[in-house]
N, C-alpha and C. Protein backbone atom coordinates (compact mmCIF):
# COMPACT_ATOMS: atom_id res chain seq x y z
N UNK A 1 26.32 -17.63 -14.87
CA UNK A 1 25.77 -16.39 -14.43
C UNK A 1 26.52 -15.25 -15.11
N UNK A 2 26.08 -14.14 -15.60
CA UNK A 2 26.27 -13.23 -16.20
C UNK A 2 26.30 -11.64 -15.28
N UNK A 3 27.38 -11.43 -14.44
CA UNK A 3 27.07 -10.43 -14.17
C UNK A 3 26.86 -8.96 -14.69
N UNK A 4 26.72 -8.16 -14.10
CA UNK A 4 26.37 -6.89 -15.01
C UNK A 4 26.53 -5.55 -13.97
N UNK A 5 26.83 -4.06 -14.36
CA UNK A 5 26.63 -3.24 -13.62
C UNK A 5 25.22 -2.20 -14.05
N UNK A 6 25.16 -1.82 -13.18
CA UNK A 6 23.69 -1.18 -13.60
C UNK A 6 24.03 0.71 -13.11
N UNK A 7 24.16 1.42 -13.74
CA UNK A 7 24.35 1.13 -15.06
C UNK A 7 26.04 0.97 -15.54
N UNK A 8 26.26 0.45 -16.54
CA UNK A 8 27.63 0.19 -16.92
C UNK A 8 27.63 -1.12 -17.86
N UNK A 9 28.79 -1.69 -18.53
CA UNK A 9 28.70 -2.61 -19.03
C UNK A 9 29.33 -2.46 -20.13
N UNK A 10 28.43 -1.15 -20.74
CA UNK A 10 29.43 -0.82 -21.66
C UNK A 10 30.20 0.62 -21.77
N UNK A 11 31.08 0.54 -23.25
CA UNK A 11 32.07 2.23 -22.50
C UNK A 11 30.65 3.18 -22.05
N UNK A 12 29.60 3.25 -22.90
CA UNK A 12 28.78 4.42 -22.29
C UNK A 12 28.44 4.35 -21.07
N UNK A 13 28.11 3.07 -20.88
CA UNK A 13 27.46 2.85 -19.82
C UNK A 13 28.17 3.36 -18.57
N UNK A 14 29.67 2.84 -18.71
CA UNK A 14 30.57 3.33 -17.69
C UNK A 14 30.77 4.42 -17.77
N UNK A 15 30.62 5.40 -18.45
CA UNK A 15 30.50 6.89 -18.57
C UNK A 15 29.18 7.43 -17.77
N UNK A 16 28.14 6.90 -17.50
CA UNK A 16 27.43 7.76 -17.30
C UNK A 16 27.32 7.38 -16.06
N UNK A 17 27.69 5.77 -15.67
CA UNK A 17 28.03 5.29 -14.13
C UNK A 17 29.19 6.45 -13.44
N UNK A 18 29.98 6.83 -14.09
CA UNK A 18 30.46 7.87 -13.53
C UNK A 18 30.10 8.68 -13.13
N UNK A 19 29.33 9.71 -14.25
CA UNK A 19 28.55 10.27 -14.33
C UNK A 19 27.68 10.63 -12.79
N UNK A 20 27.15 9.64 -12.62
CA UNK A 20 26.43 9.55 -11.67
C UNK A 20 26.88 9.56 -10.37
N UNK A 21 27.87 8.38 -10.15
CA UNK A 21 28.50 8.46 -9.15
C UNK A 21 29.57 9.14 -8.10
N UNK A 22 30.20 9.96 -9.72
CA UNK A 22 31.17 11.46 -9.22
C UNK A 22 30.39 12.23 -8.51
N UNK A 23 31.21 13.45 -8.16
CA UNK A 23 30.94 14.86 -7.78
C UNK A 23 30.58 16.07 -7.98
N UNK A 24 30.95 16.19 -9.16
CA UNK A 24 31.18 16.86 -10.16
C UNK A 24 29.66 17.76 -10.27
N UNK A 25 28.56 16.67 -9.99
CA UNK A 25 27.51 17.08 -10.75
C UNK A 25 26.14 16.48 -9.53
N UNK A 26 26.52 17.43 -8.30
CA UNK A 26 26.20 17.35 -7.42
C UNK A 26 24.36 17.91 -7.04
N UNK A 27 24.21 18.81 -8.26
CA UNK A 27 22.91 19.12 -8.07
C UNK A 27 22.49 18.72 -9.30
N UNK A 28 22.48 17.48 -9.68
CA UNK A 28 21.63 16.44 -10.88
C UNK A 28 20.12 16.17 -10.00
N UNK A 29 19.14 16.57 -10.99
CA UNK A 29 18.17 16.66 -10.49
C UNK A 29 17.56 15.21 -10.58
N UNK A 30 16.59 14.65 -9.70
CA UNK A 30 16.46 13.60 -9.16
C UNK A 30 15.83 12.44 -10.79
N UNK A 31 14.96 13.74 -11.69
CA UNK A 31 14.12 12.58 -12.90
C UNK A 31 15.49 12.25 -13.54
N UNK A 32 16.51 12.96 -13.46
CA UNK A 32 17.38 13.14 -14.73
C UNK A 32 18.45 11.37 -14.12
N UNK A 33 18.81 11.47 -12.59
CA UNK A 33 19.24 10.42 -11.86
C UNK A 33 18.74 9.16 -12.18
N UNK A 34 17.57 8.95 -12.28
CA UNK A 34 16.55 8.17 -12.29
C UNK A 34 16.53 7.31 -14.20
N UNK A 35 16.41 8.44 -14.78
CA UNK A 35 16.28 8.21 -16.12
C UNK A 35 17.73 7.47 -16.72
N UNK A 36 19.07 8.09 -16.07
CA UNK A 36 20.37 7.47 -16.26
C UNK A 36 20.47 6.17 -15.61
N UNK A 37 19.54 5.94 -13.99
CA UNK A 37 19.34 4.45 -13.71
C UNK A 37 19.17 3.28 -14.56
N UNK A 38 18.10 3.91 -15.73
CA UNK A 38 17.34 2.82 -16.34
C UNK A 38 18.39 2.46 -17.72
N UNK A 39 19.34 1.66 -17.38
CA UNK A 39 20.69 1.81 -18.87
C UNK A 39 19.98 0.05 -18.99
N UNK A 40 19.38 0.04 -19.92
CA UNK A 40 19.30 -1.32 -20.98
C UNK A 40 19.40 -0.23 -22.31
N UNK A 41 19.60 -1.58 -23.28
CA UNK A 41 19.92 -1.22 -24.69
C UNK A 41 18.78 -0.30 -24.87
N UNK A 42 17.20 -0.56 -24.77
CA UNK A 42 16.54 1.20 -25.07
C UNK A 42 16.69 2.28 -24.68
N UNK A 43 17.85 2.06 -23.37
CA UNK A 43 17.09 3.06 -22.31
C UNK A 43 18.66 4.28 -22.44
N UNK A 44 19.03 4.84 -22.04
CA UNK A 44 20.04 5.86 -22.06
C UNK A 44 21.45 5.73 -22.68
N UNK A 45 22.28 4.44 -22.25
CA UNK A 45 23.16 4.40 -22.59
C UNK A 45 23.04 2.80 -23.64
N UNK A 46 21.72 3.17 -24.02
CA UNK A 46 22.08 2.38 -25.22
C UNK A 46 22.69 2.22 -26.36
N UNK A 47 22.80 2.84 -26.76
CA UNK A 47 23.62 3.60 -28.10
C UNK A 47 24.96 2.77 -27.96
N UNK A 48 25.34 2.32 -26.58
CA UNK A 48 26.83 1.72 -26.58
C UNK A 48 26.50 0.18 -26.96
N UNK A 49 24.82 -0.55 -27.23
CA UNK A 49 24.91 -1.40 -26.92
C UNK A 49 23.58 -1.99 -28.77
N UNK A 50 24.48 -1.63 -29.69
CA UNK A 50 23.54 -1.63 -30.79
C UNK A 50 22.94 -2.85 -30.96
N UNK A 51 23.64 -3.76 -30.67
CA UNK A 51 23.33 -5.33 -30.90
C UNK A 51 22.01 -5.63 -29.68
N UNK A 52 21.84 -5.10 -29.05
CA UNK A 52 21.02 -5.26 -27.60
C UNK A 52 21.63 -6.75 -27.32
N UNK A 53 22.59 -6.54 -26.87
CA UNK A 53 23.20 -8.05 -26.16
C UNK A 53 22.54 -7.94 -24.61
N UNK A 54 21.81 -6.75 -24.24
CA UNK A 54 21.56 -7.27 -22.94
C UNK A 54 20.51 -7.90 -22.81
N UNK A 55 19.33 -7.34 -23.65
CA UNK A 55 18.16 -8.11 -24.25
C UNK A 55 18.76 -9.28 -24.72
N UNK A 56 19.05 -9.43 -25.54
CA UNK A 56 19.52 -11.01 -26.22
C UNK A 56 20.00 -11.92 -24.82
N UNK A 57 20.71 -11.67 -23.89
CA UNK A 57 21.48 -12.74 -23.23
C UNK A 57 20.16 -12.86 -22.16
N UNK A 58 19.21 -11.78 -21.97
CA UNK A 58 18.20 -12.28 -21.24
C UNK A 58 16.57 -12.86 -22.01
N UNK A 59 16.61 -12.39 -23.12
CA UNK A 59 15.60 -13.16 -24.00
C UNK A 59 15.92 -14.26 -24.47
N UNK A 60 17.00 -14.33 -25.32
CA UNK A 60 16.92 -15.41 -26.24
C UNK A 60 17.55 -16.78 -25.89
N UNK A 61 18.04 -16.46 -24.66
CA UNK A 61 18.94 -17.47 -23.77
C UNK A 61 18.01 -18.57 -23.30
N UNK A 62 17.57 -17.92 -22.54
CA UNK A 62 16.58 -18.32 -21.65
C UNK A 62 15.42 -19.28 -22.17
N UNK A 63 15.47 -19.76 -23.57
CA UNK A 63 14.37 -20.77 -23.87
C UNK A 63 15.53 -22.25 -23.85
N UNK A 64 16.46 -21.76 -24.23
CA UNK A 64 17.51 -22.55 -24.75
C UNK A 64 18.16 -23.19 -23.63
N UNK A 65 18.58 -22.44 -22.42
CA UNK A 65 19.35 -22.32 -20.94
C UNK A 65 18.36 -21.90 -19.91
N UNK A 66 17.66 -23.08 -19.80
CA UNK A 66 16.62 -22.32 -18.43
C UNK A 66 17.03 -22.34 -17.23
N UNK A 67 18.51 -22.57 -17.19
CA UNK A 67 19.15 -22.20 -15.85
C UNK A 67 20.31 -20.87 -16.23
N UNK A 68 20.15 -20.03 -17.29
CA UNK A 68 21.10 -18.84 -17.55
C UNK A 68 20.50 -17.80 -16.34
N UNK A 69 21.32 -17.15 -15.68
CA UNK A 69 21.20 -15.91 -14.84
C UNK A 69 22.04 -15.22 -15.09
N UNK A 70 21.40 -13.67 -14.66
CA UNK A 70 21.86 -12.31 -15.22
C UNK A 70 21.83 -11.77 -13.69
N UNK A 71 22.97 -11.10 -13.27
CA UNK A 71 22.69 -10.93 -11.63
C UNK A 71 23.14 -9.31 -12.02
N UNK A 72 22.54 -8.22 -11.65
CA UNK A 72 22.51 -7.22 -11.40
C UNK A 72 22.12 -6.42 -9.95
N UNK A 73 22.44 -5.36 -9.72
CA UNK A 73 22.30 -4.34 -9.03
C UNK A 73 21.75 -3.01 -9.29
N UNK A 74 20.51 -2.66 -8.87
CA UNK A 74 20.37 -1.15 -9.07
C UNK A 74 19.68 -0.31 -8.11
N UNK A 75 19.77 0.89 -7.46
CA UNK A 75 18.71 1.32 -6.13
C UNK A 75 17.64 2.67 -7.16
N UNK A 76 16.88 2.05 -7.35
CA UNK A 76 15.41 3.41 -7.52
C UNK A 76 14.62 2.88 -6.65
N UNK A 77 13.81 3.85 -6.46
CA UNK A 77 13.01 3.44 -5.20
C UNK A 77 12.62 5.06 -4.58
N UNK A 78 12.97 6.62 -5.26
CA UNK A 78 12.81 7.88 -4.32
C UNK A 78 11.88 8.51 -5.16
N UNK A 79 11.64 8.53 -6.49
CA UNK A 79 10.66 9.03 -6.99
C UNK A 79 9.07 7.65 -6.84
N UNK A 80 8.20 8.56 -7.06
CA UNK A 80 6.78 7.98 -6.48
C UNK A 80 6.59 6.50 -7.20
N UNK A 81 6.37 5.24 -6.84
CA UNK A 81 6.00 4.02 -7.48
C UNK A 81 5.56 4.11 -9.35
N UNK A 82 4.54 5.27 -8.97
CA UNK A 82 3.79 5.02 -10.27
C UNK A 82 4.72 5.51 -11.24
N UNK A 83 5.36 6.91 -11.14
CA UNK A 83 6.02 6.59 -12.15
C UNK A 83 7.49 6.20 -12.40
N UNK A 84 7.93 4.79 -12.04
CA UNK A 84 8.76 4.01 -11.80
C UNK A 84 8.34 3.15 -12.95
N UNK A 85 7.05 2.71 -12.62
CA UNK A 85 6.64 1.80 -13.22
C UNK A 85 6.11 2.23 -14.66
N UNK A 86 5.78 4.05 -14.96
CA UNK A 86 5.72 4.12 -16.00
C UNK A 86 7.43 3.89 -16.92
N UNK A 87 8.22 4.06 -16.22
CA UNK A 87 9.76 4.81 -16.44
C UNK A 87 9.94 3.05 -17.00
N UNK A 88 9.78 1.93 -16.34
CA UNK A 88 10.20 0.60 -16.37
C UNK A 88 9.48 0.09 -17.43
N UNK A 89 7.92 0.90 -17.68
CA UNK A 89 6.95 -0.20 -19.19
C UNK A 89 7.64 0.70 -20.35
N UNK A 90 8.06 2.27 -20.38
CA UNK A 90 8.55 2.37 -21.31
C UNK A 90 9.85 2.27 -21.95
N UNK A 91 11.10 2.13 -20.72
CA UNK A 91 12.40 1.63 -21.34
C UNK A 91 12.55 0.13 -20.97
N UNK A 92 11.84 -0.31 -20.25
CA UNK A 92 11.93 -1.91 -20.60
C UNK A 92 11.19 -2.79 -21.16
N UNK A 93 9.79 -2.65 -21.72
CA UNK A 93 8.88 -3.11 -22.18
C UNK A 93 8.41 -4.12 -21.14
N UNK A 94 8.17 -5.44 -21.71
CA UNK A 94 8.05 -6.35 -20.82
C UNK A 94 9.03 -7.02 -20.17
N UNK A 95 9.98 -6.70 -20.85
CA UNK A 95 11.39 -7.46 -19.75
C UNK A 95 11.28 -6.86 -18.04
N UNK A 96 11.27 -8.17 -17.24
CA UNK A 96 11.11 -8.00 -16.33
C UNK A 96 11.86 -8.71 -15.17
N UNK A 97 12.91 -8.92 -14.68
CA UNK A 97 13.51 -9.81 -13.20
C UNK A 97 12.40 -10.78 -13.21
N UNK A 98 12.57 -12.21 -13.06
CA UNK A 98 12.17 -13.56 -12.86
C UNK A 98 12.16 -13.02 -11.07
N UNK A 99 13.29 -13.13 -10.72
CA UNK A 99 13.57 -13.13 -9.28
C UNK A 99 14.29 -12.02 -8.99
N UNK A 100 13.46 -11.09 -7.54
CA UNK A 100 14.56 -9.91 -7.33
C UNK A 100 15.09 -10.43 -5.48
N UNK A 101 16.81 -10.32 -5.81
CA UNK A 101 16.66 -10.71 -4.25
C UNK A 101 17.35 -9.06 -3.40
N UNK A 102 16.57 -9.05 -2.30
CA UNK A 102 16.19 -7.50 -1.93
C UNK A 102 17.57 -7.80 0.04
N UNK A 103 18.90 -7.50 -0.35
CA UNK A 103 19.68 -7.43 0.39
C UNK A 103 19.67 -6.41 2.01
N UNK A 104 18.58 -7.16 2.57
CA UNK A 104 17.96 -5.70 3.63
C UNK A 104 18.91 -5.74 4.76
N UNK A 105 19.29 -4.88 5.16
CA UNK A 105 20.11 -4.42 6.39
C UNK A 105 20.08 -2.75 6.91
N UNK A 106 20.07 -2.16 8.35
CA UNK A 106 19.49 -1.38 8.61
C UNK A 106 20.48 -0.44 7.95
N UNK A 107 19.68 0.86 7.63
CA UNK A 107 20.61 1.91 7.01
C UNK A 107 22.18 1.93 7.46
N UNK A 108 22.19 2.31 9.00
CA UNK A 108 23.55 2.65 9.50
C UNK A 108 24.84 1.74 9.46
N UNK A 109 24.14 0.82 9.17
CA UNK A 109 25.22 -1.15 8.85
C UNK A 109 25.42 -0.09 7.52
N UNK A 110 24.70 -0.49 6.18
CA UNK A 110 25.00 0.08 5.29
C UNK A 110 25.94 1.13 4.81
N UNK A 111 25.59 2.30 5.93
CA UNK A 111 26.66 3.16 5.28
C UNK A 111 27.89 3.06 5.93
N UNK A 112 27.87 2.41 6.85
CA UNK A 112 29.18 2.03 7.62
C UNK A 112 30.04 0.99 7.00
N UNK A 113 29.57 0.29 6.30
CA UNK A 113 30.38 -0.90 5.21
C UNK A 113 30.84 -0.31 4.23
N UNK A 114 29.68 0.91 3.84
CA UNK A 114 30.18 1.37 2.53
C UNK A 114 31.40 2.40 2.68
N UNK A 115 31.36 2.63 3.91
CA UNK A 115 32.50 3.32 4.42
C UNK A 115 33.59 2.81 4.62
N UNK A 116 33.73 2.37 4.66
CA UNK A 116 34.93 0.91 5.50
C UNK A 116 35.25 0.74 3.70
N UNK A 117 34.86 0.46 2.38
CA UNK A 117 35.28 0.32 0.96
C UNK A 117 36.11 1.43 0.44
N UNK A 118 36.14 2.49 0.83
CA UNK A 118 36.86 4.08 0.51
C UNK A 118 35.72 5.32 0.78
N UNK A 119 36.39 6.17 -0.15
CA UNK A 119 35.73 7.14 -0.07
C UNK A 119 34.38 7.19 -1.08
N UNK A 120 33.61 7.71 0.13
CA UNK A 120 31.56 7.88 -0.68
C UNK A 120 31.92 8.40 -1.86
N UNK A 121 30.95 7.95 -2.56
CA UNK A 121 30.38 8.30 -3.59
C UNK A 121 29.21 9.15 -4.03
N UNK A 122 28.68 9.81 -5.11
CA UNK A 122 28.36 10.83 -4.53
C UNK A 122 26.50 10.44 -3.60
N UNK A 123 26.30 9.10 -4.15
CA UNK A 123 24.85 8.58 -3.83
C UNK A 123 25.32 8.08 -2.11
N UNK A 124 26.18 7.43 -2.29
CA UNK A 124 26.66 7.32 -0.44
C UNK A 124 26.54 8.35 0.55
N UNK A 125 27.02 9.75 -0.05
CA UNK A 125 26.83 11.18 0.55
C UNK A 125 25.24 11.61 1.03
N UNK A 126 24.73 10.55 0.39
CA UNK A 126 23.18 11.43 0.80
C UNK A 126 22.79 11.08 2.54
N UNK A 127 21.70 11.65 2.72
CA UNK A 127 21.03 11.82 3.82
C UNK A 127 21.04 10.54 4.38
N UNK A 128 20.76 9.52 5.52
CA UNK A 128 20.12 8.70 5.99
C UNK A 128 18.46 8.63 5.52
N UNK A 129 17.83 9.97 5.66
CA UNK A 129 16.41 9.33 5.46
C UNK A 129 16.11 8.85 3.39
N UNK A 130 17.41 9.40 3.03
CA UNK A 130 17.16 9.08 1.40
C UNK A 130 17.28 7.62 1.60
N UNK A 131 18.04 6.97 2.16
CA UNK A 131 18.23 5.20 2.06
C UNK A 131 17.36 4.69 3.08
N UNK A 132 16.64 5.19 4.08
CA UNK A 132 15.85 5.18 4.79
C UNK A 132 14.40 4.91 3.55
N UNK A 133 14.25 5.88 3.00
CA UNK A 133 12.65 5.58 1.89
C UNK A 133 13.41 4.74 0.69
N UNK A 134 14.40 4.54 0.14
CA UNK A 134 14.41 3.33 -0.80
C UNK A 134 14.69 2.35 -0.23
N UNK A 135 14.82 2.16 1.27
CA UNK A 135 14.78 0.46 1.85
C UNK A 135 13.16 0.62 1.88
N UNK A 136 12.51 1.45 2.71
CA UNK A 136 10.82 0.88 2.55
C UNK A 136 10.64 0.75 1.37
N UNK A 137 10.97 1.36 -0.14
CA UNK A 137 10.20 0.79 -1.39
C UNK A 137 10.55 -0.27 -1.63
N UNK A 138 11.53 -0.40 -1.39
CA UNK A 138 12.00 -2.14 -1.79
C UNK A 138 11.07 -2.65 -0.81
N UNK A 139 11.10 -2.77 0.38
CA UNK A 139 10.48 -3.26 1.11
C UNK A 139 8.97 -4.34 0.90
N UNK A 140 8.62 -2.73 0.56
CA UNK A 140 7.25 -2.56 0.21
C UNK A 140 6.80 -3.38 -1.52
N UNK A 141 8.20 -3.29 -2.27
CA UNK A 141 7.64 -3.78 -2.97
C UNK A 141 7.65 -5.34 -3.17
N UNK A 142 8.72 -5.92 -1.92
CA UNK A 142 8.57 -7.55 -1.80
C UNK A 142 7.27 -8.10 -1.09
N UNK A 143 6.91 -7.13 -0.19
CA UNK A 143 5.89 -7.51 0.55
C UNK A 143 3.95 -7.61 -0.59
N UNK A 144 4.36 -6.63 -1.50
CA UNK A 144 3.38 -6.79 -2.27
C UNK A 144 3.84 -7.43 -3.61
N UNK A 145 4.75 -7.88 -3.87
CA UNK A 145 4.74 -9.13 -4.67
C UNK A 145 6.00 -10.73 -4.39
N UNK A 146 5.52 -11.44 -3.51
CA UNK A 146 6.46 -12.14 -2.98
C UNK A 146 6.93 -13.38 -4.14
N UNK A 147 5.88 -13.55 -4.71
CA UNK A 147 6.17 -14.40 -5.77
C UNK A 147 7.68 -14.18 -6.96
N UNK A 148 7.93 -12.42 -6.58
CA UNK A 148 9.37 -12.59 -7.35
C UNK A 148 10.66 -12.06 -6.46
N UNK A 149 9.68 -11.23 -5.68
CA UNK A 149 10.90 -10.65 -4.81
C UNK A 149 11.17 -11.64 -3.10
N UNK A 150 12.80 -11.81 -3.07
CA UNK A 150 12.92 -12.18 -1.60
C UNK A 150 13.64 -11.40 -0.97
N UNK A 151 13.48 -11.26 0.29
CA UNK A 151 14.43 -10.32 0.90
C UNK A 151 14.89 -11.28 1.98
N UNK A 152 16.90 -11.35 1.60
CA UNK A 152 17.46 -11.37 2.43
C UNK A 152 18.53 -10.69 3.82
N UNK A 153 18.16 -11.23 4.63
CA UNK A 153 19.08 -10.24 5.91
C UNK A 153 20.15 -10.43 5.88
N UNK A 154 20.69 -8.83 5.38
CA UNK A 154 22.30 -8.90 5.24
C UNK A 154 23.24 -8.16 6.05
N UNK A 155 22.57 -8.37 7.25
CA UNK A 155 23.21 -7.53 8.04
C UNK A 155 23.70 -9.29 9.28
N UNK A 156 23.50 -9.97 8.44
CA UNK A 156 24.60 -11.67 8.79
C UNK A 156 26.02 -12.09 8.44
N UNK A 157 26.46 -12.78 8.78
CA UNK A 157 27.68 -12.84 7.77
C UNK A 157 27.27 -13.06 6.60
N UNK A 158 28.35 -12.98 6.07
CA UNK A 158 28.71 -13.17 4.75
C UNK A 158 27.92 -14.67 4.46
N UNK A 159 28.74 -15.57 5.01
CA UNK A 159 28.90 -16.90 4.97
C UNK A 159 26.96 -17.18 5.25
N UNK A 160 26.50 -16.73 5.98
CA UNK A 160 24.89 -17.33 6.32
C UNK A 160 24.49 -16.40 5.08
N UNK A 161 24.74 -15.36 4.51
CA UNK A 161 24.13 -14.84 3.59
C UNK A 161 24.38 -15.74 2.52
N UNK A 162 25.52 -15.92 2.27
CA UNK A 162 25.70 -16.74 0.93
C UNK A 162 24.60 -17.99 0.96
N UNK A 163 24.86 -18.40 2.24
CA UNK A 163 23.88 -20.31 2.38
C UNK A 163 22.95 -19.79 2.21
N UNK A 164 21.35 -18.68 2.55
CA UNK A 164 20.55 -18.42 2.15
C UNK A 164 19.94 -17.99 0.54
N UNK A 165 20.80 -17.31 0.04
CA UNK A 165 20.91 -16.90 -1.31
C UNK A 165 21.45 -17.93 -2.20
N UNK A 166 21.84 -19.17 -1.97
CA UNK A 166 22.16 -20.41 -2.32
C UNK A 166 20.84 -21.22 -2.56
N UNK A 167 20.55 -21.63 -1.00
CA UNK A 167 19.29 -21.84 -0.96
C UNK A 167 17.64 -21.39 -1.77
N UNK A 168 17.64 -20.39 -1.58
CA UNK A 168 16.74 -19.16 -2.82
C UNK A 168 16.67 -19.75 -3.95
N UNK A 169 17.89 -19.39 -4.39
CA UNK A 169 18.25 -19.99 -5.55
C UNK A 169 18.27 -21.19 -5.88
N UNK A 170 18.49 -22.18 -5.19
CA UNK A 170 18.42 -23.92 -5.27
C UNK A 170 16.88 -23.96 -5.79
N UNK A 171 16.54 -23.37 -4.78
CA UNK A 171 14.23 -23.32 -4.93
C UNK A 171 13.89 -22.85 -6.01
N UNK A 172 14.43 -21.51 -6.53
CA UNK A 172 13.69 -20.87 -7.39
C UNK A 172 14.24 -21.88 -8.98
N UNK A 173 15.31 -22.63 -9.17
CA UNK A 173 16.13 -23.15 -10.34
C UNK A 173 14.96 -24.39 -10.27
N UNK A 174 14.44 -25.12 -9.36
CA UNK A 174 13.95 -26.25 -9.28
C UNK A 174 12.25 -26.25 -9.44
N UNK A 175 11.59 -24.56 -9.29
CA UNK A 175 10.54 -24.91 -10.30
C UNK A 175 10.43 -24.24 -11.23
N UNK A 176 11.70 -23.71 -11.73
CA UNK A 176 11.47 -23.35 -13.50
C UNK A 176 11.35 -24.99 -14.49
């Protein structure tokens, strides 16, 4: 498994993960947030990534290693569906998540864990109802395509989370 940060990975990438996640730059307007979300080799902080090794380790792997995984993290979900999905056909083309697993637990668990890690960040700082509408898009978007997305309840332990997301995964490896 190949993990990854989204965005980050590489020096740019971790620059603009900063970027984002500091203070500094507190009234970043929401397309501009959004557009720095989308870091693959086309997309913003590509430039750090000339070789497209992120493309490569998820294209070219994958005929060769049909058990290679790429496990990432990323929250969009506040600007409108549609153009998400324009934002996703033009910096990702067809690359697309095989499997998305959708970590649901009620807002206030959430920011209370994330609290309990240090001090917020500047996306932690937001409102309740901002993580409030990107849990329904996620939501919403497992419920209308279940075939890639699962959502597990992570507001369990650790330990039952892991055996489920084990499980998931046992299923999803066994009919590729």
């Amino acid at each position: 498994m190949t993990p990854t940060r989204e965005p980050g990975g590489t020096p740019l990438g971790e620059e603009i993960r900063a970027l984002l996640l500091g203070h500094r730059h507190d009234g970043m307007a929401l397309a501009t947030e959004t557009l720095l979300m989308f870091r693959r080799p086309r997309r913003a902080s590509g430039a750090g990534d000339p070789a497209g090794t992120g493309r490569r380790s998820l294209g070219a792997v994958r005929p060769v290693h049909r058990r290679h995984l790429r496990l990432s993290g990323r929250r969009t979900g506040v600007l409108p569906p549609e153009r998400i999905a324009i934002l996703e056909d033009w910096a990702q083309g067809d690359l697309r998540p095989d499997l998305t697993l959708v970590f649901d637990l009620p807002v206030a668990v959430g920011l209370e864990r994330a609290g309990r890690r240090g001090a917020a960040d500047r996306f932690e700082r937001e409102e309740k109802a901002f993580f409030e509408r990107i849990r329904a898009v996620y939501l919403d978007r497992a419920r209308r395509n279940p075939n890639r997305y699962r959502i597990v309840d992570a507001s369990r332990s650790v330990e039952a989370v892991r055996t489920e997301v084990e499980a998931i995964l046992a299923g999803w490896l066994e009919r590729r």
